[in-house]
C-alpha atoms as a PDB file:
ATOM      1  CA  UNK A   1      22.814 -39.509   3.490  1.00  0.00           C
ATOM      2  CA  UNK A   2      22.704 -37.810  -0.078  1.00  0.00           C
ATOM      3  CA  UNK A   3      20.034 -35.684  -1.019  1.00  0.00           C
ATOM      4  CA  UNK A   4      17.502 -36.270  -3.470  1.00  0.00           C
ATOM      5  CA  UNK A   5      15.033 -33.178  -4.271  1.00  0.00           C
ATOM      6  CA  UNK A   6      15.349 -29.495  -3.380  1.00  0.00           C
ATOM      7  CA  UNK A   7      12.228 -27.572  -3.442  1.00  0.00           C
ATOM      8  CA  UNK A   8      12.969 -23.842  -4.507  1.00  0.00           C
ATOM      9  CA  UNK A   9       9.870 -22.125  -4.307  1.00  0.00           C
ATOM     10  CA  UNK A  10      10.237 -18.658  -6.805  1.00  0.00           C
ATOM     11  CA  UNK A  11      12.288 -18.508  -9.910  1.00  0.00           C
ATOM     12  CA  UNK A  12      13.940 -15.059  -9.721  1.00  0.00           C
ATOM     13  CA  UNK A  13      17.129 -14.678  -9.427  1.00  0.00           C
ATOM     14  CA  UNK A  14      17.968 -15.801  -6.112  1.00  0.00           C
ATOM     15  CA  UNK A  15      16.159 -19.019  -6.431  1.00  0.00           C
ATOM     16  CA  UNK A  16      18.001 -19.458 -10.008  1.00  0.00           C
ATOM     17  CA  UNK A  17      21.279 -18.515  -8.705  1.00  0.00           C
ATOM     18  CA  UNK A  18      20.653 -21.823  -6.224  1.00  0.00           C
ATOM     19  CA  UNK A  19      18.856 -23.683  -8.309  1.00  0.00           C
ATOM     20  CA  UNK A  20      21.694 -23.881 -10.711  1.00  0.00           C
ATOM     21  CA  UNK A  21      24.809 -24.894  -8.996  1.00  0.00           C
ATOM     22  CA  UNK A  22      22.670 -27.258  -7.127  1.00  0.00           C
ATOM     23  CA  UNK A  23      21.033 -28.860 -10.231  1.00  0.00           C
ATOM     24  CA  UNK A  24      24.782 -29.808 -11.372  1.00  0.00           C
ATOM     25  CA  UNK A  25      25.280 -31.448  -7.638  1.00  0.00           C
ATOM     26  CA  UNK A  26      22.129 -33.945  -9.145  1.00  0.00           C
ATOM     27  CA  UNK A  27      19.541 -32.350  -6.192  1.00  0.00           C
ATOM     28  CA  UNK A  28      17.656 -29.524  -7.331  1.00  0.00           C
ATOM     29  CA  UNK A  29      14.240 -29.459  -8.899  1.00  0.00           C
ATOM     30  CA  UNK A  30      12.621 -25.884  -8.282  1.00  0.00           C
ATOM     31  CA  UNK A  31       9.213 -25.188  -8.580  1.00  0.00           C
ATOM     32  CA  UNK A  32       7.426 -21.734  -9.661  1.00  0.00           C
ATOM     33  CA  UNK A  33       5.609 -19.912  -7.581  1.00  0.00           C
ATOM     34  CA  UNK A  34       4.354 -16.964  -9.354  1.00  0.00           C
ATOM     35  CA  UNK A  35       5.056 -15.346 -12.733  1.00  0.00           C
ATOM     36  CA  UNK A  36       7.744 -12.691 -11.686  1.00  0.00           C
ATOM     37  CA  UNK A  37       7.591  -9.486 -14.768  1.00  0.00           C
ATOM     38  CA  UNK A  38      10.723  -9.453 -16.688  1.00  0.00           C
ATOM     39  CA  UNK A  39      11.317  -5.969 -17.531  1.00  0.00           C
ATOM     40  CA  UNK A  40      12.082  -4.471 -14.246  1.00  0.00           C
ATOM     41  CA  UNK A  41      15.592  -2.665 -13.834  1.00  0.00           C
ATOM     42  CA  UNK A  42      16.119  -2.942 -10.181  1.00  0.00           C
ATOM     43  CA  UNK A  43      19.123  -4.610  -8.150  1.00  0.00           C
ATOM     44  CA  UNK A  44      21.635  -3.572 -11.016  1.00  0.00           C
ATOM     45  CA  UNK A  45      24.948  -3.810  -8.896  1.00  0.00           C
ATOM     46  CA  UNK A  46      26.637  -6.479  -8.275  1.00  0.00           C
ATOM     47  CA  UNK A  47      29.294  -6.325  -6.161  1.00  0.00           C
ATOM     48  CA  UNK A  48      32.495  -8.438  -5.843  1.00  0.00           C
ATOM     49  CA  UNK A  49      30.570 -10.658  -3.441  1.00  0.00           C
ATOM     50  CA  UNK A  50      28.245 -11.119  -5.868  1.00  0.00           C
ATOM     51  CA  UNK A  51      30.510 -11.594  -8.836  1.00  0.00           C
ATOM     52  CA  UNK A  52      32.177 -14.340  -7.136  1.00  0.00           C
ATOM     53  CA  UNK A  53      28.878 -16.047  -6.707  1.00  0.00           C
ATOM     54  CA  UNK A  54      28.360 -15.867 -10.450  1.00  0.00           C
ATOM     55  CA  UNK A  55      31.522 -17.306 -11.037  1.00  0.00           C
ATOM     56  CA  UNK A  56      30.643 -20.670  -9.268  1.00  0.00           C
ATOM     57  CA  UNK A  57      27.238 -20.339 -10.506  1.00  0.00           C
ATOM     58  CA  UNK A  58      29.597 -20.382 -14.301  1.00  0.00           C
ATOM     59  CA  UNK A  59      27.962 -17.119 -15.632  1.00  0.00           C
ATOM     60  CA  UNK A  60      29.881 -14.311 -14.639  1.00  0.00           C
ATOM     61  CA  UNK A  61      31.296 -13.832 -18.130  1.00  0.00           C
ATOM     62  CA  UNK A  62      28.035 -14.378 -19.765  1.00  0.00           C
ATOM     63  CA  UNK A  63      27.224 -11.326 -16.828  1.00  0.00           C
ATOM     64  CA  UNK A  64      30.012  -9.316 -18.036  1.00  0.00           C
ATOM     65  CA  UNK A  65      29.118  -9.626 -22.010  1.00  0.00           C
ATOM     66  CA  UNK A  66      25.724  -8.578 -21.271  1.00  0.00           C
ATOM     67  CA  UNK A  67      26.112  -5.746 -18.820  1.00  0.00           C
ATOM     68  CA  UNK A  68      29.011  -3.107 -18.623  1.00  0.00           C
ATOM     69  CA  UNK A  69      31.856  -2.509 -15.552  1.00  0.00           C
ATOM     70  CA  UNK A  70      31.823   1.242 -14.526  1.00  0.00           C
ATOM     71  CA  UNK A  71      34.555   3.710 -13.986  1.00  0.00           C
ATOM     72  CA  UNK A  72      34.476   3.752 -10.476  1.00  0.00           C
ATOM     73  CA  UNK A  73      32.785   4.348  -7.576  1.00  0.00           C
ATOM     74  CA  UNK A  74      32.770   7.655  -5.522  1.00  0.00           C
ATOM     75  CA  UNK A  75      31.125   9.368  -2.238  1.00  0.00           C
ATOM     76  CA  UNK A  76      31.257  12.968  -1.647  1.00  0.00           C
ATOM     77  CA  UNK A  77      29.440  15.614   0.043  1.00  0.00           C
ATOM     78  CA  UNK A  78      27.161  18.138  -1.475  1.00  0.00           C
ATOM     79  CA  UNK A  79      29.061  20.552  -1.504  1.00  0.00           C
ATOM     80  CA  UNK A  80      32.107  18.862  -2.225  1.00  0.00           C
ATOM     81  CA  UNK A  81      34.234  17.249  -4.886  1.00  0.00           C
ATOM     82  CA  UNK A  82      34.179  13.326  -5.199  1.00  0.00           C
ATOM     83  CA  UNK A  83      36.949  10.730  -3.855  1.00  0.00           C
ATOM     84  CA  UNK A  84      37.083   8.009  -5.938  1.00  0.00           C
ATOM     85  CA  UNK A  85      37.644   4.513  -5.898  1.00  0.00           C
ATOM     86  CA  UNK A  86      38.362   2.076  -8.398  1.00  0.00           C
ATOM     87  CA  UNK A  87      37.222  -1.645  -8.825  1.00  0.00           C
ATOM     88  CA  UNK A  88      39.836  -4.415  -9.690  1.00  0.00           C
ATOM     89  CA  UNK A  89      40.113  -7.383 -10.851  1.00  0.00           C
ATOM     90  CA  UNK A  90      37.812 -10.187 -12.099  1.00  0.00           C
ATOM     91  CA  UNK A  91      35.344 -10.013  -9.329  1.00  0.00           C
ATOM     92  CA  UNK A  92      35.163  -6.254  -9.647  1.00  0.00           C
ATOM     93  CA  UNK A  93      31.639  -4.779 -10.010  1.00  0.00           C
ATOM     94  CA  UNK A  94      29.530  -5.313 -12.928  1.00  0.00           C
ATOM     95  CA  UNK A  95      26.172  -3.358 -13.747  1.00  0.00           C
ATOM     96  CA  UNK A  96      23.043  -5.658 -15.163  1.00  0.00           C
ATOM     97  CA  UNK A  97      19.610  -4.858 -14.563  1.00  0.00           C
ATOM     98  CA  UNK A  98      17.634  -7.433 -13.201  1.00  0.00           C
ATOM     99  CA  UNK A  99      15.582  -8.728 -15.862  1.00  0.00           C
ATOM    100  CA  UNK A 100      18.348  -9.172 -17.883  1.00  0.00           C
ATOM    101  CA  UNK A 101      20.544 -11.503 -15.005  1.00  0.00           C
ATOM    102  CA  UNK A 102      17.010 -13.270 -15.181  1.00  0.00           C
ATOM    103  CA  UNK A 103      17.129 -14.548 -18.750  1.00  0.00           C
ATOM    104  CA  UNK A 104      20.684 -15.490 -18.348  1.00  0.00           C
ATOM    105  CA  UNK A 105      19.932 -17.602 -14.906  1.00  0.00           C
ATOM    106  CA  UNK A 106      16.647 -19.081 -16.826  1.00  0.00           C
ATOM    107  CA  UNK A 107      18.642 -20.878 -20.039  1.00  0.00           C
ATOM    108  CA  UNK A 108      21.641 -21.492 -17.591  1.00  0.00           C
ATOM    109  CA  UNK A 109      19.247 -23.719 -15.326  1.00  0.00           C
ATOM    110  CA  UNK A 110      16.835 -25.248 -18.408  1.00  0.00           C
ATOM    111  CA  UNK A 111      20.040 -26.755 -19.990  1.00  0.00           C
ATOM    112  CA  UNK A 112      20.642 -29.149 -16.898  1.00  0.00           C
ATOM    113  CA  UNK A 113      18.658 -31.973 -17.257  1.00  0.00           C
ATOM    114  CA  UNK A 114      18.311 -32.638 -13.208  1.00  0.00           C
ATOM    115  CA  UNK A 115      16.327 -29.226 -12.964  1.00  0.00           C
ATOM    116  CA  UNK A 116      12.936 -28.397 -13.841  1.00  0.00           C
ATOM    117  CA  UNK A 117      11.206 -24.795 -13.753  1.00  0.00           C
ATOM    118  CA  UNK A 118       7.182 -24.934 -13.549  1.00  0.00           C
ATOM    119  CA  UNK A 119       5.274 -21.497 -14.643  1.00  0.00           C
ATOM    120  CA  UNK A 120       2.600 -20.543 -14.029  1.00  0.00           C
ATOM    121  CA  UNK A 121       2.322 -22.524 -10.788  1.00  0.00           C
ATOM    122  CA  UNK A 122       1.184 -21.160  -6.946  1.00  0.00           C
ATOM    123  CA  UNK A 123       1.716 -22.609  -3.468  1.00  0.00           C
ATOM    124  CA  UNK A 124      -1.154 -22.940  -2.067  1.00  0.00           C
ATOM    125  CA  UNK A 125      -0.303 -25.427   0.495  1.00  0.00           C
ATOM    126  CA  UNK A 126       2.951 -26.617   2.449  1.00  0.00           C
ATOM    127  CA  UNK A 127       3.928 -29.084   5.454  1.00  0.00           C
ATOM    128  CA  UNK A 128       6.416 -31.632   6.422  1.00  0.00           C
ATOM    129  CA  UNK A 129       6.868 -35.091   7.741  1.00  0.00           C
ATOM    130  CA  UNK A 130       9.563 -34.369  11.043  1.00  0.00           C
ATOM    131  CA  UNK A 131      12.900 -33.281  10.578  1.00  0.00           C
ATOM    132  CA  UNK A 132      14.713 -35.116   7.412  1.00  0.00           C
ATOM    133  CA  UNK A 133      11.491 -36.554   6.599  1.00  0.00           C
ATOM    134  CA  UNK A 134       9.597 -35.098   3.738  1.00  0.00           C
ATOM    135  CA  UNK A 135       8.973 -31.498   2.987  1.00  0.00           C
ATOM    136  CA  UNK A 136       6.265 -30.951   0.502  1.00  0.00           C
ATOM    137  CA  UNK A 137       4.533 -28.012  -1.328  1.00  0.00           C
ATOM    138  CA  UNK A 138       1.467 -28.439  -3.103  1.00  0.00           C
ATOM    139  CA  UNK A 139       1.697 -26.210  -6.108  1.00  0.00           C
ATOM    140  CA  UNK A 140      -1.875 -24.738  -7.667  1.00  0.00           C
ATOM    141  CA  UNK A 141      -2.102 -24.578 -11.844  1.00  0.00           C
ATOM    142  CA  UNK A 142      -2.940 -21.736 -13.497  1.00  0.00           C
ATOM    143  CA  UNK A 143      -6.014 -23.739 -16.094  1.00  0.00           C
ATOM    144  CA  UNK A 144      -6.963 -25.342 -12.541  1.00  0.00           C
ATOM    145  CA  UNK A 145      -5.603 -28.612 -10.519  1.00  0.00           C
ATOM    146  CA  UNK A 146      -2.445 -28.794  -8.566  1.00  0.00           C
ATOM    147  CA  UNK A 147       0.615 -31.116  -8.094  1.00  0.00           C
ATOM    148  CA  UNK A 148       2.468 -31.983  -5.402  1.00  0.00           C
ATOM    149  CA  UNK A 149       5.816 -31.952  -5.214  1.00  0.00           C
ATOM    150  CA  UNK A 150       7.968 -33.513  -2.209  1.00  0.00           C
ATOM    151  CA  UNK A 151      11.668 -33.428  -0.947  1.00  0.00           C
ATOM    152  CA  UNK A 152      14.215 -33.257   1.938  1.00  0.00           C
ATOM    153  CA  UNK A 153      14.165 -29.455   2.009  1.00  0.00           C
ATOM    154  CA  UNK A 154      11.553 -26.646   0.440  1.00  0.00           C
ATOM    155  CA  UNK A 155      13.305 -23.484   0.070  1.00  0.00           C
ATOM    156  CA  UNK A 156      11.615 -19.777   0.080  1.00  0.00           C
ATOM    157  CA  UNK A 157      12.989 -17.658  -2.590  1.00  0.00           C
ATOM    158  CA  UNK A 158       9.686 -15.755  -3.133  1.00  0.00           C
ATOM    159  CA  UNK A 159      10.633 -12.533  -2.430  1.00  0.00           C
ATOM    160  CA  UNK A 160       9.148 -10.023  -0.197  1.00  0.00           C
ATOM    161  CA  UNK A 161       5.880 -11.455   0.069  1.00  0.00           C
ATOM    162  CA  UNK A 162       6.811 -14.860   0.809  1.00  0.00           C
ATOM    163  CA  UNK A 163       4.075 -17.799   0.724  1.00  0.00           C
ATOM    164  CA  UNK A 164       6.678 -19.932   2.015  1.00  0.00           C
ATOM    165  CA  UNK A 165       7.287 -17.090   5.091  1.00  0.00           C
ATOM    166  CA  UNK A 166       3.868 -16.046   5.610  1.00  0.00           C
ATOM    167  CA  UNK A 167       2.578 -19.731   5.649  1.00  0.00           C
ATOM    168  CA  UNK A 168       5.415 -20.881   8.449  1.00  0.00           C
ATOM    169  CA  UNK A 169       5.347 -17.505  10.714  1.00  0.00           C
ATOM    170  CA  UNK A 170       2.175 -15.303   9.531  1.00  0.00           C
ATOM    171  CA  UNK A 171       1.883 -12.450   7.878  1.00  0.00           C
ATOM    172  CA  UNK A 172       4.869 -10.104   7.583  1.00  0.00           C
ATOM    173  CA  UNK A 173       7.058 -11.500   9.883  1.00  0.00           C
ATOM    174  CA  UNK A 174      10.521  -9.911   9.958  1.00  0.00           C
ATOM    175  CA  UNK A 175      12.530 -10.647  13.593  1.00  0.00           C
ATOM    176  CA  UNK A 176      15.074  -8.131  14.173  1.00  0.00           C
ATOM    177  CA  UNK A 177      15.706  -4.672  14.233  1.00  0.00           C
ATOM    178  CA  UNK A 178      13.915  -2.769  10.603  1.00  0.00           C
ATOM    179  CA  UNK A 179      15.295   0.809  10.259  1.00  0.00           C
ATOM    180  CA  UNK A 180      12.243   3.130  10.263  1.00  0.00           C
ATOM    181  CA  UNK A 181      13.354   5.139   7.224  1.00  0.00           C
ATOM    182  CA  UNK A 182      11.834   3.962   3.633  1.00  0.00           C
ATOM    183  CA  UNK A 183      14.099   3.643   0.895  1.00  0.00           C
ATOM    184  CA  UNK A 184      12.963   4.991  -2.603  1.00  0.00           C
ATOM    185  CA  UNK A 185      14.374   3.682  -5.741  1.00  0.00           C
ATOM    186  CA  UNK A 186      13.684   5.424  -9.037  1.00  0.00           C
ATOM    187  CA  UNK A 187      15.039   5.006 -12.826  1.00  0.00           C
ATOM    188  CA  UNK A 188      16.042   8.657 -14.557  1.00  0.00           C
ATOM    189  CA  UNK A 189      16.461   9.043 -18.108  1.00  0.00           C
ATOM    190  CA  UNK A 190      18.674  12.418 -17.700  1.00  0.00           C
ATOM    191  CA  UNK A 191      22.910  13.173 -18.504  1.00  0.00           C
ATOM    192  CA  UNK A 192      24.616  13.769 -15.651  1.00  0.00           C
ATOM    193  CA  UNK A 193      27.711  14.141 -17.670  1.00  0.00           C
ATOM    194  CA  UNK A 194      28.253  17.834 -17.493  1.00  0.00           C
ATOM    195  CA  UNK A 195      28.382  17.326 -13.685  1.00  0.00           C
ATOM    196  CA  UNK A 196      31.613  15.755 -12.845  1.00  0.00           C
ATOM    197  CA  UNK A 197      29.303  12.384 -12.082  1.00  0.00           C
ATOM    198  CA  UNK A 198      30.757   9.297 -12.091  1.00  0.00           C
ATOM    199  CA  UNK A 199      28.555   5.856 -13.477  1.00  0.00           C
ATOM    200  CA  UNK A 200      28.398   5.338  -9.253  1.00  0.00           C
ATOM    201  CA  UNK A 201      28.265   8.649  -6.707  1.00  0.00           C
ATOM    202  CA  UNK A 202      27.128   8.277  -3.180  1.00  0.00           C
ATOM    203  CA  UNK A 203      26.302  11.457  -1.610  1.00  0.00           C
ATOM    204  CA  UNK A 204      26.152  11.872   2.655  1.00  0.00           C
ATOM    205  CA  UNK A 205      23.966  14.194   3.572  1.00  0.00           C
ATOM    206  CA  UNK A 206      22.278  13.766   6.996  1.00  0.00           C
ATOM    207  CA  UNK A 207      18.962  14.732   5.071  1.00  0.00           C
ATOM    208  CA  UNK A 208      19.410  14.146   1.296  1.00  0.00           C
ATOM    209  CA  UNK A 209      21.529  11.329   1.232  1.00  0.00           C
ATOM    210  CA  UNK A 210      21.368   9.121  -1.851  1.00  0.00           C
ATOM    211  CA  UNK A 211      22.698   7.431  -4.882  1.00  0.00           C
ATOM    212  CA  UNK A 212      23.080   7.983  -8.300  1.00  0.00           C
ATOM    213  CA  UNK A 213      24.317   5.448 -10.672  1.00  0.00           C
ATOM    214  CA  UNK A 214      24.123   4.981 -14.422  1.00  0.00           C
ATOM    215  CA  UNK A 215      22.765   1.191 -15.040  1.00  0.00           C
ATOM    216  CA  UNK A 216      22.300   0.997 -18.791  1.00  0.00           C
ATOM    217  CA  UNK A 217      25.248   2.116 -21.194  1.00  0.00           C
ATOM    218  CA  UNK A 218      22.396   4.297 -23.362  1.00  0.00           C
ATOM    219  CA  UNK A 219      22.878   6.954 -19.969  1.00  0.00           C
ATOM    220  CA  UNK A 220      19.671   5.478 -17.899  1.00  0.00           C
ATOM    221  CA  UNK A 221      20.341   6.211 -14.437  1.00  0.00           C
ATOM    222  CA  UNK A 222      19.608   4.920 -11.103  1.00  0.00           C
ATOM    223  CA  UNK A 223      18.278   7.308  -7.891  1.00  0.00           C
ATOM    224  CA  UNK A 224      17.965   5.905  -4.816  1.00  0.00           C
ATOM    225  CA  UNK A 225      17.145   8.214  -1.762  1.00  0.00           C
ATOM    226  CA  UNK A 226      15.946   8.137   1.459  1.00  0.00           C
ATOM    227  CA  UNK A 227      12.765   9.861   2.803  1.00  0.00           C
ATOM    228  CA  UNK A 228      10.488   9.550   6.294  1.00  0.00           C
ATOM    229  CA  UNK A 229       8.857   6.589   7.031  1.00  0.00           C
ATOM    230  CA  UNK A 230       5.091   6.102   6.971  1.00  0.00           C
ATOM    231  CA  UNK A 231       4.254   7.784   3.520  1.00  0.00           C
ATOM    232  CA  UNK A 232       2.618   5.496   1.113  1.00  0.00           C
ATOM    233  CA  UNK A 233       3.243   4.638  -2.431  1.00  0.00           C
ATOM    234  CA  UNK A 234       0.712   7.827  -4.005  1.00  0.00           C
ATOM    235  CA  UNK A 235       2.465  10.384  -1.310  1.00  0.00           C
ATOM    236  CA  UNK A 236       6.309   9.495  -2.089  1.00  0.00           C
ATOM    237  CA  UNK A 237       5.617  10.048  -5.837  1.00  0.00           C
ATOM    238  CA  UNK A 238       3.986  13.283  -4.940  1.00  0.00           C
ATOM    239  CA  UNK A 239       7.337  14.277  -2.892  1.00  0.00           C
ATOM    240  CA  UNK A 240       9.507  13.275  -5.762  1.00  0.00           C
ATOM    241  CA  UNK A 241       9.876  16.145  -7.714  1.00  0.00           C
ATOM    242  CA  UNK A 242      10.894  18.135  -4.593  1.00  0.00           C
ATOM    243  CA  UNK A 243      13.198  15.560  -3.484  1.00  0.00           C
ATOM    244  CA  UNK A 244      15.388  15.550  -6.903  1.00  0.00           C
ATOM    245  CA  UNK A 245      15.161  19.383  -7.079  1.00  0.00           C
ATOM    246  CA  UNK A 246      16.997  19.276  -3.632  1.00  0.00           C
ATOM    247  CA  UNK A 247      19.645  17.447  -3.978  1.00  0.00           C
ATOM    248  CA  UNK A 248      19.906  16.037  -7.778  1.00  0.00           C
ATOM    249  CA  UNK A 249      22.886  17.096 -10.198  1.00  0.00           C
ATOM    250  CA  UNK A 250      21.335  20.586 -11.718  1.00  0.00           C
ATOM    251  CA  UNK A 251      18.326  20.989  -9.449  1.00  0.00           C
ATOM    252  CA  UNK A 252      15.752  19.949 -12.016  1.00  0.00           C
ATOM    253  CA  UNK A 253      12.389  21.024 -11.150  1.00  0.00           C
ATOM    254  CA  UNK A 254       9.404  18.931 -11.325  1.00  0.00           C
ATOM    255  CA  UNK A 255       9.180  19.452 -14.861  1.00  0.00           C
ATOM    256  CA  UNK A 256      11.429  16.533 -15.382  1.00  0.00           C
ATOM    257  CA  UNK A 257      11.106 -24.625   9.927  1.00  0.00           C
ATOM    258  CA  UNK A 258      13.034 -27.948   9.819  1.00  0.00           C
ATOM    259  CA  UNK A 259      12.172 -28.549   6.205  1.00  0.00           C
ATOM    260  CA  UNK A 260      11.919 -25.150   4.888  1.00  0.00           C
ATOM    261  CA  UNK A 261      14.342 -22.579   4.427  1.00  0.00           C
ATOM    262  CA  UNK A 262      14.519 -19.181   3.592  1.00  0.00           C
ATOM    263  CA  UNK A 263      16.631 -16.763   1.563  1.00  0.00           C
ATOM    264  CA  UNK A 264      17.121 -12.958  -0.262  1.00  0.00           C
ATOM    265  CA  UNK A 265      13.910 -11.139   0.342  1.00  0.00           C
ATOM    266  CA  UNK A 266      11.655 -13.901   1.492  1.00  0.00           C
ATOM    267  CA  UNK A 267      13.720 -14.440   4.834  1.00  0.00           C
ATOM    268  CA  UNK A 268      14.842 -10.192   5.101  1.00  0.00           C
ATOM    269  CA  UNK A 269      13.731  -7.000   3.704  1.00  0.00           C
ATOM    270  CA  UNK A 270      17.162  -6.249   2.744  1.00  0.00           C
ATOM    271  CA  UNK A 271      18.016  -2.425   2.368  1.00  0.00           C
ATOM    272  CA  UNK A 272      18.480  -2.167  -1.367  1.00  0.00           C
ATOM    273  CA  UNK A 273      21.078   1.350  -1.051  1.00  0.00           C
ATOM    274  CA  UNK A 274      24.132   0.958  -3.385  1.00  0.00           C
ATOM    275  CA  UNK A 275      23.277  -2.754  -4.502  1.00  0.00           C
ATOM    276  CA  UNK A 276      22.955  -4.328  -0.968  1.00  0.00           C
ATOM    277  CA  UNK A 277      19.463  -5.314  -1.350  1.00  0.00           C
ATOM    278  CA  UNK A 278      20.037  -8.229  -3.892  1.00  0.00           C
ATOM    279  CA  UNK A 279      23.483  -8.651  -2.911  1.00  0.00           C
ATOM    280  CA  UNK A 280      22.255  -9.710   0.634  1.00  0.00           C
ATOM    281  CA  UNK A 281      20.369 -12.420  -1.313  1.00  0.00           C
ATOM    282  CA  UNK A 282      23.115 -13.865  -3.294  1.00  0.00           C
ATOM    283  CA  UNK A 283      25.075 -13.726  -0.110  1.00  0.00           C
ATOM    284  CA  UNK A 284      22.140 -16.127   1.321  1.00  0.00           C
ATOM    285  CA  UNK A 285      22.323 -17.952  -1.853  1.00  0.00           C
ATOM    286  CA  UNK A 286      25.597 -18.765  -1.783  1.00  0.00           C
ATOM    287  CA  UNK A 287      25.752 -19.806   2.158  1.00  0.00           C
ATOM    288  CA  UNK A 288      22.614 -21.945   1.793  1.00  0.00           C
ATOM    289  CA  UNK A 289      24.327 -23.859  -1.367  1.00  0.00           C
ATOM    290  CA  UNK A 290      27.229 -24.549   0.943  1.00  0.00           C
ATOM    291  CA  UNK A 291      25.157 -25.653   3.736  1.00  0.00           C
ATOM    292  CA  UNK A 292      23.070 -28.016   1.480  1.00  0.00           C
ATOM    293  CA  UNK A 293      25.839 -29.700  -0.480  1.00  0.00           C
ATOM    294  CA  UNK A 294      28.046 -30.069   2.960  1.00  0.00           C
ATOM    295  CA  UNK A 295      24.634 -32.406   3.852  1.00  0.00           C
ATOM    296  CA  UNK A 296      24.208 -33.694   0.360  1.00  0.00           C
ATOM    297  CA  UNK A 297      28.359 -35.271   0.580  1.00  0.00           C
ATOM    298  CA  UNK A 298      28.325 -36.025   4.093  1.00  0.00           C
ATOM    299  CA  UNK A 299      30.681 -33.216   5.146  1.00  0.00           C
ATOM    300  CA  UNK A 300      27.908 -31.998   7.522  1.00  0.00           C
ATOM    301  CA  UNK A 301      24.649 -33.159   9.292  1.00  0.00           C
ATOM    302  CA  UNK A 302      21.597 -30.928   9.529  1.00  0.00           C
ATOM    303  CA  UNK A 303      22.428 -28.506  12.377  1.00  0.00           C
ATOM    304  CA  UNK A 304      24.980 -26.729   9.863  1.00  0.00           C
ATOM    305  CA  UNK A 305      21.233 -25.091   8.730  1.00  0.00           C
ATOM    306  CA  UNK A 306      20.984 -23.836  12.195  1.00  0.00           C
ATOM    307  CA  UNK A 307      23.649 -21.972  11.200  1.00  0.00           C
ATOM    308  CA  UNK A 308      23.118 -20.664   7.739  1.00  0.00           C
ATOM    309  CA  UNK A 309      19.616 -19.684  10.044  1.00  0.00           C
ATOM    310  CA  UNK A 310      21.746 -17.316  12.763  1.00  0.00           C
ATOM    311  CA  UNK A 311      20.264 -19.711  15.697  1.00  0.00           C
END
C-alpha cells in the first residue's frame, strides 16, 4: 500500500536531507519543530558516505560550489611527521559548515511542491492509532493555537534533545554502550601554515588526542579534543587554554514506536570526532529513505523498519 504523509519532526539537516528525496517520491510533508540558529559551523566534513547521500539527495554539486575539497587527510603522532592520504574521486570529501548545507537543503526542499516546512512550530503532543494506522503530532504555534498533522509514519529528526525521543522513552534515553569521555569541539581563528599542517591532521596521543581541520577557505579552523568526563560546560572552557597549549601547533598560551521513527542525533549521541557525528545521521538518513520508499512501492512490508531499528 503506497504511502501518503511522512511526518519529519525538525528541519535541520538530517530531517532536510530526508525530507527531500522523499518529497520527489510524492510522501513527505515535514513539520518544524523548533527554530534551529543558522550560523553555527559545526559538522563541517562530509565524508564519501555522506557525499554520496548528497548526490541522490541532487545537491552535491551545489555542496561542492559552496564549500571547498581539502588537500588531504593525515594522522601522525606528536612527535612525528604526518602520513598522508588523499581523497578521490567524486564522492571524495567536501568541507561545508553546517549552516551553510542548511540553506542549500531549505530552497532544495521549498521548490517541491509535495513538501511543506512549518516555522516556528513545537510538538507538544504525539500518539498513534496501531501499527499502519495513523501517526499524528500535534504541533503548538508560536502567536498561540496548534495544528495537527497526521500520517503513516512521524519521524524524529530533532536532534539531541528529541521531543519525539523523550515523549516515546523519557528523558534522555540512549540504549547501548556511551563512551565516558566528552568530546569538545571548538572553532580557532589561528594559521597553522608554518607548521607542516594539512586542511585535516589527526593526532594519537593516548592523552591529547585530537583534530585539527581548516573548515572555511579564509584559514578558520576546527579543534576537536578529548578531555575527562563529568566537567560541565563553565569548567571545560576554563581547561581550554591549557588543553591547546599542550598539544596545539606552536603551544599558544592562553592568551589566544510503530509509527515513529528516529534518526541522526535524536535516535544516538553520535561521537562527532573527524566528521562522524553528522555523518552517522546522514547514514540514518539515507537507510531510513530506503526503508520508507521499499514500503511506499511495495518492495517491502513494515518489518524492513525493524531493521533500519537494529531489532
Amino acid at each position: 500500500m503506497p504511502l501518503s504523509m511522512i511526518i519529519i519532526v525538525g528541519a535541520g539537516p538530517s530531517g532536510l536531507l530526508l525530507a527531500l528525496p522523499l518529497a520527489r517520491a510524492n510522501i513527505c510533508h515535514p513539520p518544524r519543530a523548533n527554530s534551529i540558529p543558522r550560523h553555527r559551523t559545526r559538522a563541517s566534513h562530509h565524508t564519501t558516505e555522506s557525499c554520496i547521500e548528497f548526490g541522490r539527495a541532487g545537491i552535491l554539486d551545489d555542496v561542492r560550489a559552496e564549500g571547498f575539497t581539502p588537500d588531504g587527510v593525515s594522522w601522525r603522532r606528536l612527535d612525528e611527521k604526518k602520513t598522508r592520504m588523499e581523497g578521490e574521486g567524486r564522492y571524495k570529501i567536501v568541507l561545508l559548515p553546517l549552516h551553510r548545507l542548511d540553506k542549500i537543503l531549505e530552497s532544495r526542499v521549498l521548490e517541491q511542491s509535495s513538501a511543506e516546512i512549518k516555522y516556528g512550530c513545537k510538538v507538544v503532543e504525539l500518539g498513534e492509532e496501531g501499527r499502519r494506522g495513523k501517526a499524528w503530532v500535534r504541533a503548538g504555534k508560536e502567536g498561540g493555537g496548534s495544528e495537527l498533522v497526521e500520517g503513516e509514519y512521524v519521524v524524529g529528526c530533532d536532534e539531541a534533545n528529541s521531543t519525539v525521543r523523550r515523549r516515546l522513552f523519557g528523558e534522555m534515553v540512549f540504549p547501548g554502550f556511551t563512551w565516558n569521555e566528552q568530546i569538545v569541539a571548538t572553532n580557532v581563528d589561528c594559521n597553522f601554515g608554518p607548521y607542516d599542517c594539512d586542511d585535516s591532521l589527526f593526532f594519537v596521543h593516548s592523552e591529547h588526542w585530537h583534530m585539527v581541520a581548516r573548515i572555511q577557505t579564509d584559514g578558520f579552523c576546527r579543534v576537536t579534543y578529548g578531555d575527562v568526563g563529568g566537567f560541565t560546560y563553565e569548567q571545560l572552557k576554563e581547561r581550554q587554554p591549557g588543553r591547546f597549549q599542550a598539544f596545539l601547533p606552536g603551544n599558544p598560551n592562553a592568551g589566544q514506536s510503530a509509527g515513529f521513527l528516529l534518526a541522526a542525533d535524536a535516535a544516538h549521541l553520535c561521537n562527532p570526532f573527524g566528521g562522524m557525528g553528522f555523518t552517522g545521521g546522514i547514514a540514518d538518513v539515507g537507510s531510513l529513505y530506503d526503508s520508507l520508499v521499499g514500503i511506499h512501492t511495495g518492495q517491502a512490508d513494515d518489518s524492513i523498519l525493524d531493521k533500519y531499528g537494529g531489532v
